[in-house]
PDB file of N, CA and C in Angstrom:
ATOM      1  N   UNK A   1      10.188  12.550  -1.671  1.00  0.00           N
ATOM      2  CA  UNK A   1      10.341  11.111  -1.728  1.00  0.00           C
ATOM      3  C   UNK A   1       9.296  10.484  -0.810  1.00  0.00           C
ATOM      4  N   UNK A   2       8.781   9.519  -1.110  1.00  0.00           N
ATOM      5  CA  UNK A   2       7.318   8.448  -0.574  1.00  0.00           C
ATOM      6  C   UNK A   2       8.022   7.681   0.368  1.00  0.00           C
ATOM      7  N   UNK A   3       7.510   7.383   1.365  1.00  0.00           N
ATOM      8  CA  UNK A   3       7.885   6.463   2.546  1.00  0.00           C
ATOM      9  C   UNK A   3       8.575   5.289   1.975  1.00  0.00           C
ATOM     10  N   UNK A   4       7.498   4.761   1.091  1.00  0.00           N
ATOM     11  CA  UNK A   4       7.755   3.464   0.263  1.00  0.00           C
ATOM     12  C   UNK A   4       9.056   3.525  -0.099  1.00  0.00           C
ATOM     13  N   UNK A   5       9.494   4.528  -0.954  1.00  0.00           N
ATOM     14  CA  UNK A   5      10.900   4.995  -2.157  1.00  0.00           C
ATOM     15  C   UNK A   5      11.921   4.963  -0.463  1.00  0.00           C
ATOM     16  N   UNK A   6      11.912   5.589   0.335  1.00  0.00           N
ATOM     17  CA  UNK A   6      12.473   6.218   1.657  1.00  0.00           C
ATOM     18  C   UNK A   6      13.228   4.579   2.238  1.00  0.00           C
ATOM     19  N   UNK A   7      12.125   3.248   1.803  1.00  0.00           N
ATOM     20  CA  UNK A   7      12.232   2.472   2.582  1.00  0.00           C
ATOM     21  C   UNK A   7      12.679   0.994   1.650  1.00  0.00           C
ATOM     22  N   UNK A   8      13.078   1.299   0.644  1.00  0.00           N
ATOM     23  CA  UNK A   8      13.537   0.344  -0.564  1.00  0.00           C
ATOM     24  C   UNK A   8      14.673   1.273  -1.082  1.00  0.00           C
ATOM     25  N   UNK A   9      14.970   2.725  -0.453  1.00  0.00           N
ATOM     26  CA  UNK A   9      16.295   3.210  -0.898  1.00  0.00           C
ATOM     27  C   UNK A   9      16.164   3.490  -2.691  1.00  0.00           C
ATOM     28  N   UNK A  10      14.737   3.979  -2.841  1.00  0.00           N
ATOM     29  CA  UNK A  10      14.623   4.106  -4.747  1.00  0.00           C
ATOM     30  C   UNK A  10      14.834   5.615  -4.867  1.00  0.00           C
ATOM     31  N   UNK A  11      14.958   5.885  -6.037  1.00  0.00           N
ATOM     32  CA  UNK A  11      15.366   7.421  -6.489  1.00  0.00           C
ATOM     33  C   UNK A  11      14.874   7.661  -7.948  1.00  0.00           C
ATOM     34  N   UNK A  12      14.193   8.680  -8.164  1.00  0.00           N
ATOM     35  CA  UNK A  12      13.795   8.557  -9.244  1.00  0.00           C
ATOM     36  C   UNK A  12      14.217   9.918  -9.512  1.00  0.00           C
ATOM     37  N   UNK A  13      14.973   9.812 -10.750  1.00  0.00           N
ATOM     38  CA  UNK A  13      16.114  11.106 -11.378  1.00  0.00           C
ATOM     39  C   UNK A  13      16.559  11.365 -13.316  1.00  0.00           C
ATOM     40  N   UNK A  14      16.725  12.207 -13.224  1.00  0.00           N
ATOM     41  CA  UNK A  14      16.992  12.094 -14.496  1.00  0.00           C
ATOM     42  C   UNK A  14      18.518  11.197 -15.293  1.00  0.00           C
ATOM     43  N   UNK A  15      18.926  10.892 -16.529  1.00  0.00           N
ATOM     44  CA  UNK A  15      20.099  10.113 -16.786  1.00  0.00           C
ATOM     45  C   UNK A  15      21.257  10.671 -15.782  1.00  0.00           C
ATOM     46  N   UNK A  16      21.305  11.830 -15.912  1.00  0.00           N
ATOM     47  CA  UNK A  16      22.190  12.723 -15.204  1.00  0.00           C
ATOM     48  C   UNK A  16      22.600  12.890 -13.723  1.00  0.00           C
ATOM     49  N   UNK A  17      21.272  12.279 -13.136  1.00  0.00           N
ATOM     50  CA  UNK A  17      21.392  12.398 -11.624  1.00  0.00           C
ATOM     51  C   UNK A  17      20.904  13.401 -11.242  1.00  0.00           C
ATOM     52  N   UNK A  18      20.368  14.316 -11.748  1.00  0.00           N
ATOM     53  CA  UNK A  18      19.273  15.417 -11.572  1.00  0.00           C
ATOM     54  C   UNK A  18      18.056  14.814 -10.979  1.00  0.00           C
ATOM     55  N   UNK A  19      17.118  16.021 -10.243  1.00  0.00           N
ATOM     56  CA  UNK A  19      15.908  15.873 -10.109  1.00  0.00           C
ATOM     57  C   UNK A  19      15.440  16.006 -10.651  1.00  0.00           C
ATOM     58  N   UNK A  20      13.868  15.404 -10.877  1.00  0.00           N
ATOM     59  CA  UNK A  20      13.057  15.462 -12.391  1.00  0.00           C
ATOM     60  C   UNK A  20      12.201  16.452 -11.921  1.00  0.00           C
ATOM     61  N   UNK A  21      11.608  17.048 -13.250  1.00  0.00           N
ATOM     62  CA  UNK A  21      10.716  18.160 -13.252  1.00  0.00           C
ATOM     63  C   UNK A  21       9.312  17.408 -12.746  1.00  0.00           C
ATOM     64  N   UNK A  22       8.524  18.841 -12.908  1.00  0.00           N
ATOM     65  CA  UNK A  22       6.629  18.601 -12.828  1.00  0.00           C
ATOM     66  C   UNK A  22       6.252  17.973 -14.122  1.00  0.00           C
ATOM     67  N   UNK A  23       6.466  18.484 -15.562  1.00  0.00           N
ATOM     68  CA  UNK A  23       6.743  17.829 -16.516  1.00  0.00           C
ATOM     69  C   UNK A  23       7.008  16.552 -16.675  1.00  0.00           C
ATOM     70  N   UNK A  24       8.064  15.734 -16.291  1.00  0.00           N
ATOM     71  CA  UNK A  24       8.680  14.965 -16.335  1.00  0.00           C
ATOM     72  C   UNK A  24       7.885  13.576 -15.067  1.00  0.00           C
ATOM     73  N   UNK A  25       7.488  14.319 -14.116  1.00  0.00           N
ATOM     74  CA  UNK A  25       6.593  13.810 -12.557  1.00  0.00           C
ATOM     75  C   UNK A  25       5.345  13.538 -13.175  1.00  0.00           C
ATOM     76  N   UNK A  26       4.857  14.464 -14.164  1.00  0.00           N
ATOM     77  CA  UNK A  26       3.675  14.326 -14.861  1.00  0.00           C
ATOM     78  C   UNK A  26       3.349  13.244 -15.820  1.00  0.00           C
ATOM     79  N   UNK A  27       4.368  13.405 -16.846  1.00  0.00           N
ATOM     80  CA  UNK A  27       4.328  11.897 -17.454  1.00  0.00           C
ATOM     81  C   UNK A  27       4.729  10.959 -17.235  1.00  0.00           C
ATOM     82  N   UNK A  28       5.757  10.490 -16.004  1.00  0.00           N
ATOM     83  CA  UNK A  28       5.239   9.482 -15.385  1.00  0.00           C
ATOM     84  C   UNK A  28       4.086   8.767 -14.481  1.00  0.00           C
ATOM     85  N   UNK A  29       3.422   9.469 -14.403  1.00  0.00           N
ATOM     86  CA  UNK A  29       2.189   9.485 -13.637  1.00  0.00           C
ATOM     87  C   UNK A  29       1.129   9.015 -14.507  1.00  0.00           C
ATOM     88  N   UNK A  30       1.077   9.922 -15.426  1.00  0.00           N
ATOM     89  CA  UNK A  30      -0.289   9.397 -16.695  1.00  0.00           C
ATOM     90  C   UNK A  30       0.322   8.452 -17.664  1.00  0.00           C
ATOM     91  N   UNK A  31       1.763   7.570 -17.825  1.00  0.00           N
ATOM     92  CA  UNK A  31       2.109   6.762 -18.278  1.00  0.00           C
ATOM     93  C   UNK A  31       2.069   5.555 -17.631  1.00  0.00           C
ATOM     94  N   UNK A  32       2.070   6.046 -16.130  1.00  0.00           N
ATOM     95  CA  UNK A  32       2.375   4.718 -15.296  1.00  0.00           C
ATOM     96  C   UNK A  32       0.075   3.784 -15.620  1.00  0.00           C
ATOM     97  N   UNK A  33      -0.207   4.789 -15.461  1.00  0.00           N
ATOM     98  CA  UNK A  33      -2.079   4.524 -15.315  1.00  0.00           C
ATOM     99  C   UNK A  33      -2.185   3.717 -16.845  1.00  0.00           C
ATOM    100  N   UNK A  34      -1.136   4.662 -18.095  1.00  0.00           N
ATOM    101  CA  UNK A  34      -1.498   3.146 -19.267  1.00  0.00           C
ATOM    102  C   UNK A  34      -1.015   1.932 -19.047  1.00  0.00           C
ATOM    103  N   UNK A  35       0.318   1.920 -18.517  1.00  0.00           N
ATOM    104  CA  UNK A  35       1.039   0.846 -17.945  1.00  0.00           C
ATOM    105  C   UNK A  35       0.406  -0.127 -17.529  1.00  0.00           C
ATOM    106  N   UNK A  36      -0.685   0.640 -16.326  1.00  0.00           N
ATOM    107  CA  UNK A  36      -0.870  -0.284 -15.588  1.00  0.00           C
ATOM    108  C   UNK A  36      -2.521  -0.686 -16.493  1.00  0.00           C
ATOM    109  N   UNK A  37      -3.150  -0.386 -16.947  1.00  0.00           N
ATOM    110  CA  UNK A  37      -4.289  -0.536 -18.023  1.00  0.00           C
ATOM    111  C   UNK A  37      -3.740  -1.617 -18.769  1.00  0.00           C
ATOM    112  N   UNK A  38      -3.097  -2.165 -19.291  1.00  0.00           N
ATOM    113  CA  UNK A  38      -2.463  -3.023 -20.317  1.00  0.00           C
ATOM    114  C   UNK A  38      -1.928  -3.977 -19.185  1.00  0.00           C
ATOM    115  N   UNK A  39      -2.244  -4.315 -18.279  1.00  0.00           N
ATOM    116  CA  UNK A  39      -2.334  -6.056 -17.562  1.00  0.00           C
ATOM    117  C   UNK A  39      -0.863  -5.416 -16.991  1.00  0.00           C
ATOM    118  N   UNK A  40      -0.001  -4.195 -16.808  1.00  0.00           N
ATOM    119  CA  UNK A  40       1.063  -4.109 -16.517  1.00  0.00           C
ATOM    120  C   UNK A  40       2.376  -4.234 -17.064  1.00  0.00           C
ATOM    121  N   UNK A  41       1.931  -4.650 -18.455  1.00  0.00           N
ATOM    122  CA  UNK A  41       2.759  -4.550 -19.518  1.00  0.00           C
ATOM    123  C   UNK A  41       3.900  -3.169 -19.814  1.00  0.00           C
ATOM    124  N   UNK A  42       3.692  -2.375 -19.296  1.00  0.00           N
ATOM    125  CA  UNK A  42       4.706  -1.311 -18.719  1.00  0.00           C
ATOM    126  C   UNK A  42       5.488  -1.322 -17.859  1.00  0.00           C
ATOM    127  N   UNK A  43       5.083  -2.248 -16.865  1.00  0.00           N
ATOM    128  CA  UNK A  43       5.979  -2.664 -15.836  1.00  0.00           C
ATOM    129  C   UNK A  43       7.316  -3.712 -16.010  1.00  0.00           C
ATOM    130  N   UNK A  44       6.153  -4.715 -16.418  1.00  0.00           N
ATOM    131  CA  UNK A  44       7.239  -5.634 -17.008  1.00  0.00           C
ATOM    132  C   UNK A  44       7.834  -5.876 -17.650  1.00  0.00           C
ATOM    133  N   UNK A  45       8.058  -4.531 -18.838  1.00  0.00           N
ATOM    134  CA  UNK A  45       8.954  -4.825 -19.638  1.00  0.00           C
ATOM    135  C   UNK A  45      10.429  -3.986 -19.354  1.00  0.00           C
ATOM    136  N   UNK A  46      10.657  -4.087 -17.856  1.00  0.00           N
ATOM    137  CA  UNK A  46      12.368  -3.699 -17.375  1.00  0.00           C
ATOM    138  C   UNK A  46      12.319  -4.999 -17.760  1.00  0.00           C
ATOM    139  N   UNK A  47      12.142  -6.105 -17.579  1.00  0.00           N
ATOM    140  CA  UNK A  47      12.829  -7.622 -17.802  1.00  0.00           C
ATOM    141  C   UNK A  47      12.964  -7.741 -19.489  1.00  0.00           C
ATOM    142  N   UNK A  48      13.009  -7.211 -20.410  1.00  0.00           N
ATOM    143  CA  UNK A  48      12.905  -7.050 -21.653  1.00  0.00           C
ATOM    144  C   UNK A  48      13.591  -5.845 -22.176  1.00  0.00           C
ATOM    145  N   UNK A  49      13.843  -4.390 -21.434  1.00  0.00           N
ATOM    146  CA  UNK A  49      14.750  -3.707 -22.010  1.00  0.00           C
ATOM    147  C   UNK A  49      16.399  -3.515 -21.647  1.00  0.00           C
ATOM    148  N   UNK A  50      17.166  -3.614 -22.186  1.00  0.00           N
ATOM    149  CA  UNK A  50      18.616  -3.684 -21.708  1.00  0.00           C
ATOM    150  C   UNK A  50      18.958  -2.774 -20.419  1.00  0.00           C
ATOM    151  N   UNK A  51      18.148  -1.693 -20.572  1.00  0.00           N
ATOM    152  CA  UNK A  51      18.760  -0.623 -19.427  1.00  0.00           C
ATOM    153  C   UNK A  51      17.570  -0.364 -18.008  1.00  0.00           C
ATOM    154  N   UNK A  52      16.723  -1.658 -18.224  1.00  0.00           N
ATOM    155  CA  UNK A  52      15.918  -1.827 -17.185  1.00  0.00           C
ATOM    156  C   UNK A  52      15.142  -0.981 -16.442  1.00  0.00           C
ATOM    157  N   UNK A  53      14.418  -0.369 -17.607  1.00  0.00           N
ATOM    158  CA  UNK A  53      13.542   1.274 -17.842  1.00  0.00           C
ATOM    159  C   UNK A  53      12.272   0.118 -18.107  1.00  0.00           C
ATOM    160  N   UNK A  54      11.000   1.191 -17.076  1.00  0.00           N
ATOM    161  CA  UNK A  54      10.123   0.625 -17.858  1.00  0.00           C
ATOM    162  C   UNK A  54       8.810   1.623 -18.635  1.00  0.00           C
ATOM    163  N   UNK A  55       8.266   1.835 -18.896  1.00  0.00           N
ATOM    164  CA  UNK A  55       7.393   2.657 -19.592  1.00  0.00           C
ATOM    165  C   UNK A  55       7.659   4.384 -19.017  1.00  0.00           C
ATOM    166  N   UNK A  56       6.889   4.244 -17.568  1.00  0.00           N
ATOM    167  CA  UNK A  56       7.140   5.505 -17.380  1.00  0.00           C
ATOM    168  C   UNK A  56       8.588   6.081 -17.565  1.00  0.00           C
ATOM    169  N   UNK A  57       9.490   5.211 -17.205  1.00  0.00           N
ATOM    170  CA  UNK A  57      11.028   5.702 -17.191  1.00  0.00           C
ATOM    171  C   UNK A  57      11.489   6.248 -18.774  1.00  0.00           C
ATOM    172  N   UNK A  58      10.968   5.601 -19.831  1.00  0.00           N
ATOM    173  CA  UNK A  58      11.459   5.378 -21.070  1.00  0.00           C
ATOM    174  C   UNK A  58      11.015   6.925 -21.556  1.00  0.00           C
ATOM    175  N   UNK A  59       9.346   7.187 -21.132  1.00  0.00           N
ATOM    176  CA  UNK A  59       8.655   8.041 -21.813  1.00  0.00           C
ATOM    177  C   UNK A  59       8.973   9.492 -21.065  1.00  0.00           C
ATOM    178  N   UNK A  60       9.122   9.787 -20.106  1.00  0.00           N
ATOM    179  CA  UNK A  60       9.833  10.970 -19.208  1.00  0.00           C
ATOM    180  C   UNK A  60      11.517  11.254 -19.526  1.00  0.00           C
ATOM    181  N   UNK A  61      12.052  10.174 -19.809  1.00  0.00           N
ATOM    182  CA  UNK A  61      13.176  10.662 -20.128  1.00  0.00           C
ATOM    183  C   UNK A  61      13.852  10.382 -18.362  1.00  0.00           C
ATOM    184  N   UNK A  62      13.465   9.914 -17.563  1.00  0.00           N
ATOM    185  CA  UNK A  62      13.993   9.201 -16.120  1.00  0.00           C
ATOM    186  C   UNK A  62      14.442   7.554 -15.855  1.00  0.00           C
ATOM    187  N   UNK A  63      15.003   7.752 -14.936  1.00  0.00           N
ATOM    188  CA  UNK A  63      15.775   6.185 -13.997  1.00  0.00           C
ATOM    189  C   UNK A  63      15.210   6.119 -13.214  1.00  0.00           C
ATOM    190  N   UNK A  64      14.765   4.992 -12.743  1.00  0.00           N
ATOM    191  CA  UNK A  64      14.754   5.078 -11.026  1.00  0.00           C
ATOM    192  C   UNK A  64      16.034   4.085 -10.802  1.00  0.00           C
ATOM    193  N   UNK A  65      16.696   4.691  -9.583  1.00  0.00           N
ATOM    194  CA  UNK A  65      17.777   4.026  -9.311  1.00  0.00           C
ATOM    195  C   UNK A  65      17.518   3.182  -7.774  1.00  0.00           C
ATOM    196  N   UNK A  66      18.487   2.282  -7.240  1.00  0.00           N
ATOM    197  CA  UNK A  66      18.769   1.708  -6.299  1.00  0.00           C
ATOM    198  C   UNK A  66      19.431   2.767  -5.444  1.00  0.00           C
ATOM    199  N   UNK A  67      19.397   3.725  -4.010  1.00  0.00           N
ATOM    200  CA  UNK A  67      20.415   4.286  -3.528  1.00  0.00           C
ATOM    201  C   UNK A  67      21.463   3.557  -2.581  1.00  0.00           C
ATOM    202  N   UNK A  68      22.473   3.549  -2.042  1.00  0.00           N
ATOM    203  CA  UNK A  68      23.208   2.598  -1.841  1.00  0.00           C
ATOM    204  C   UNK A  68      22.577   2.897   0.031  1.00  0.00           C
ATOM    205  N   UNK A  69      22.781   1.736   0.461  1.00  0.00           N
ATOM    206  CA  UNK A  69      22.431   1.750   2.462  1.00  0.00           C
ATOM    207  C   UNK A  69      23.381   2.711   2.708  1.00  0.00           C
ATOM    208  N   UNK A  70      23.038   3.424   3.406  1.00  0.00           N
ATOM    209  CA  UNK A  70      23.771   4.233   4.611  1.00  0.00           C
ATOM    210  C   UNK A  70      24.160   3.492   5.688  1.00  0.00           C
ATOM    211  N   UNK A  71      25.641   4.319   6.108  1.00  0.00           N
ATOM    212  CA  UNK A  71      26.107   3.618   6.912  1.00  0.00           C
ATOM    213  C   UNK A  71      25.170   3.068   8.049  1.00  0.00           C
ATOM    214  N   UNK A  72      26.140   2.051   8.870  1.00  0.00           N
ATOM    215  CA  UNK A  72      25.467   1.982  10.223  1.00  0.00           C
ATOM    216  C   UNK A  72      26.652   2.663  11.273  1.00  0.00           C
ATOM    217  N   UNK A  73      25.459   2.893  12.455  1.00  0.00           N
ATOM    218  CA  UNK A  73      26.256   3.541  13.634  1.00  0.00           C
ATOM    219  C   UNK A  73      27.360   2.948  14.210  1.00  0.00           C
ATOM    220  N   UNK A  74      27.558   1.557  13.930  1.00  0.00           N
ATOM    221  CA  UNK A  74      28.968   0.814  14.192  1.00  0.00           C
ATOM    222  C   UNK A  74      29.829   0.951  13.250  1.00  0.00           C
ATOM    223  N   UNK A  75      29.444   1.159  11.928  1.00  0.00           N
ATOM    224  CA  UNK A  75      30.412   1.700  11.096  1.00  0.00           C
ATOM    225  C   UNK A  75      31.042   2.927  11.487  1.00  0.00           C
ATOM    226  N   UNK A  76      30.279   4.127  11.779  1.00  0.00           N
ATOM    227  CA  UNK A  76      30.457   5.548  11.765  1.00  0.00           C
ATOM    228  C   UNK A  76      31.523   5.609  12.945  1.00  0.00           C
ATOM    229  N   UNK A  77      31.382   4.558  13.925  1.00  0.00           N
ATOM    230  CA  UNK A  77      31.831   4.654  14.980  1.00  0.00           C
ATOM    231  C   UNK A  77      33.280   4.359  15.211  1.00  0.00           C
ATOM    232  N   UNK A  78      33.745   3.307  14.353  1.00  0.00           N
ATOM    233  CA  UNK A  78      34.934   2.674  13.844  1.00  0.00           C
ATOM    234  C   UNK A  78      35.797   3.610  13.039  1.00  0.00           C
ATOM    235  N   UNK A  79      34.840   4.485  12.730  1.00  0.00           N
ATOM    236  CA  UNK A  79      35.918   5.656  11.753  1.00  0.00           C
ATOM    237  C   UNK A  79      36.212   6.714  12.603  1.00  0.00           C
TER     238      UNK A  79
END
């Protein structure tokens, strides 16, 4: 996981909640570069598909998800 992903709490997994393959790492990678070739038109169309996939996600067969915050130490502490 990328600092970036580490620091927006993103996850990128299969429907299942699996980790994605090299395969799977792969074509999102050379999907994301058409994506982004086409003015980003890969990007932006999560605002256009119901399940808020956008190119690379659709074509790998992956999600990227939201992970939820981890506690805080005043929480942990209270329990």
């Amino acid at each position: 996981m990328t600092l970036g992903m580490q620091a927006w709490r993103l996850r990128v997994q299969t429907p299942d909640g699996y980790s994605i393959t090299w395969l799977q790492s792969a074509l999102r990678c050379l999907t994301a570069w058409v994506s982004l070739a086409v003015f980003g038109l890969g990007y932006w169309w999560v605002l256009f598909d119901g399940e808020r996939r956008s190119w690379p996600d659709i074509v790998s067969g992956t999600r990227t998800v939201v992970q939820p915050k981890p506690a805080s130490r005043k929480d942990k502490a209270k329990q």
